[in-house]
Protein backbone atom coordinates (compact mmCIF):
# COMPACT_ATOMS: atom_id res chain seq x y z
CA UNK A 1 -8.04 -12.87 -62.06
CA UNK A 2 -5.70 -13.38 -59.13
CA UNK A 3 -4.79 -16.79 -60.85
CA UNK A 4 -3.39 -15.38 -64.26
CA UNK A 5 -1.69 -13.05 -62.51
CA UNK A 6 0.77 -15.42 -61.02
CA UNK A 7 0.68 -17.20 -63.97
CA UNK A 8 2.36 -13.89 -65.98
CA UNK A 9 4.71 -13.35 -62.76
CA UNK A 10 5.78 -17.08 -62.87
CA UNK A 11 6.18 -16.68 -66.59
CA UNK A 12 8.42 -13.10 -66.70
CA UNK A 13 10.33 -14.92 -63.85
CA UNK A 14 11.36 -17.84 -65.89
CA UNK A 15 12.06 -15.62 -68.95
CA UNK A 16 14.43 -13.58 -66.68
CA UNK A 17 15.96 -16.61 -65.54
CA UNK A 18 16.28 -18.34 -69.07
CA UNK A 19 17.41 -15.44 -70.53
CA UNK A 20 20.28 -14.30 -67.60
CA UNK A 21 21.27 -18.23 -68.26
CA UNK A 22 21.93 -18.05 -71.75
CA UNK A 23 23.66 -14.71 -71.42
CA UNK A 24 26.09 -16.53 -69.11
CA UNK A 25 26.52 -19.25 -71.31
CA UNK A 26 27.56 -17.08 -74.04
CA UNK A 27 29.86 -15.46 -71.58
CA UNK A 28 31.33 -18.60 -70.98
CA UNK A 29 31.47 -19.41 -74.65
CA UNK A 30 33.29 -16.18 -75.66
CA UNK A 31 35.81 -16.47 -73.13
CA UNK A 32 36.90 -19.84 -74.01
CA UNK A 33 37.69 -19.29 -77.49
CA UNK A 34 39.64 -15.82 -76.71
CA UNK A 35 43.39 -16.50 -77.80
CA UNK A 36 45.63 -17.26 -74.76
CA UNK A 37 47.80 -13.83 -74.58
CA UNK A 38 44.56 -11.80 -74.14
CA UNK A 39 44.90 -12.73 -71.08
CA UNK A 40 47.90 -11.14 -70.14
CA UNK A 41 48.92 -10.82 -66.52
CA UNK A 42 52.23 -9.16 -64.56
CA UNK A 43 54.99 -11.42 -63.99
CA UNK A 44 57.36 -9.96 -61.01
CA UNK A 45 61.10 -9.94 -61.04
CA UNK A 46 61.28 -13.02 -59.20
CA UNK A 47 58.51 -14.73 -61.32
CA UNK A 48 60.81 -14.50 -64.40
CA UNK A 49 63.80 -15.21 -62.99
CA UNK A 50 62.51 -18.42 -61.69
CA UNK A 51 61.82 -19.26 -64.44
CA UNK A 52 62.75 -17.36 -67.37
CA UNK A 53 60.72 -17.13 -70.64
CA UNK A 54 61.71 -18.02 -74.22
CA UNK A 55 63.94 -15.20 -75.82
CA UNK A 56 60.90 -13.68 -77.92
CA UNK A 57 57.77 -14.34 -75.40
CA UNK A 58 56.08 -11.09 -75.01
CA UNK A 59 55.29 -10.70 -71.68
CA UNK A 60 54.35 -7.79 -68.88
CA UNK A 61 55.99 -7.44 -65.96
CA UNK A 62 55.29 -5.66 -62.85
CA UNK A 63 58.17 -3.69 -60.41
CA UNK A 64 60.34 -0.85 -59.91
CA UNK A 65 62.73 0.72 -62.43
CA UNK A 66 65.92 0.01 -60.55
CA UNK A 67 67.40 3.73 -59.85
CA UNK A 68 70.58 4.37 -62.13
CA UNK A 69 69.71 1.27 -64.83
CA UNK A 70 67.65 3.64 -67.43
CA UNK A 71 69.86 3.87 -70.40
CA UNK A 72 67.70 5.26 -73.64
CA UNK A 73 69.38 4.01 -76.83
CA UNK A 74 68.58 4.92 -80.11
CA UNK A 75 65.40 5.88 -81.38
CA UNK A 76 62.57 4.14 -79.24
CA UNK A 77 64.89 1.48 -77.85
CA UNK A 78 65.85 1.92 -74.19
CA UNK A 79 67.27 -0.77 -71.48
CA UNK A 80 66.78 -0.69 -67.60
CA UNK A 81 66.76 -2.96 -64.79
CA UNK A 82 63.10 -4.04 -62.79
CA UNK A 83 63.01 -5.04 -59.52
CA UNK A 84 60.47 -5.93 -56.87
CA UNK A 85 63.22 -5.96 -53.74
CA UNK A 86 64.12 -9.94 -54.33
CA UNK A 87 65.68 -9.91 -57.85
CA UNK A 88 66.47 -7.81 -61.09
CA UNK A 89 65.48 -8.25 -64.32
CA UNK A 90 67.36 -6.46 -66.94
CA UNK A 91 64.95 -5.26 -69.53
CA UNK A 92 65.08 -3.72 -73.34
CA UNK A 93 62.13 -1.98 -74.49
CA UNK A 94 61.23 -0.95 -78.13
CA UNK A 95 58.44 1.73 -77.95
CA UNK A 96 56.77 5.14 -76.47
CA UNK A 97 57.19 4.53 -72.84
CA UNK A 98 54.31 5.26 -70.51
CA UNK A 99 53.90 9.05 -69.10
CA UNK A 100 54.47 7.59 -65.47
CA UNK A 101 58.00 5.85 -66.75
CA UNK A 102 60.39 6.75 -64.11
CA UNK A 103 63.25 5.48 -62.14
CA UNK A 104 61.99 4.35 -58.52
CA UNK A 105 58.59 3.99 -60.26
């Protein structure tokens, strides 16, 4: 009896392996056919002012509101300045800003 018994063990561990195998495969799969902006990452300041994007990329980017740039415009439109201490980036931004959307912030 001991004998089928590590022949089910031996079995269940090759099914675990086959089937964490193909579950990374699929992984793999479905990640390589995602569209290139769903991976979308922070630039900094100094990222896009190296070098600077076409006019209608849409793009994050990651800083600090520079204090005294916010100017809100009409409707949803507002303009400010990001930094990350080595360079500004003037900004415009159409939309509902985020509740944390401060100056210094």
């Amino acid at each position: 009896m001991s004998g089928g018994l590590k022949s089910l063990k031996k079995r269940r561990r090759v099914q675990v392996i086959s089937l964490a195998g193909i579950s990374l495969a699929l992984v793999l799969v479905l990640l390589w056919f995602l569209p290139d902006d769903s991976f979308q990452f922070f630039r900094s300041p100094s990222e896009v002012a190296e070098a600077p994007p076409p006019p209608n990329e849409r793009f994050r980017i990651g800083g600090l509101v520079a204090e005294g740039s916010l100017v809100r415009g009409q409707g949803e439109q507002v303009s400010f300045s990001v930094t990350d201490g080595g360079s500004v980036v003037p900004v415009v931004y159409t939309g509902i800003l985020p509740d944390l959307f401060e100056e210094g912030q």
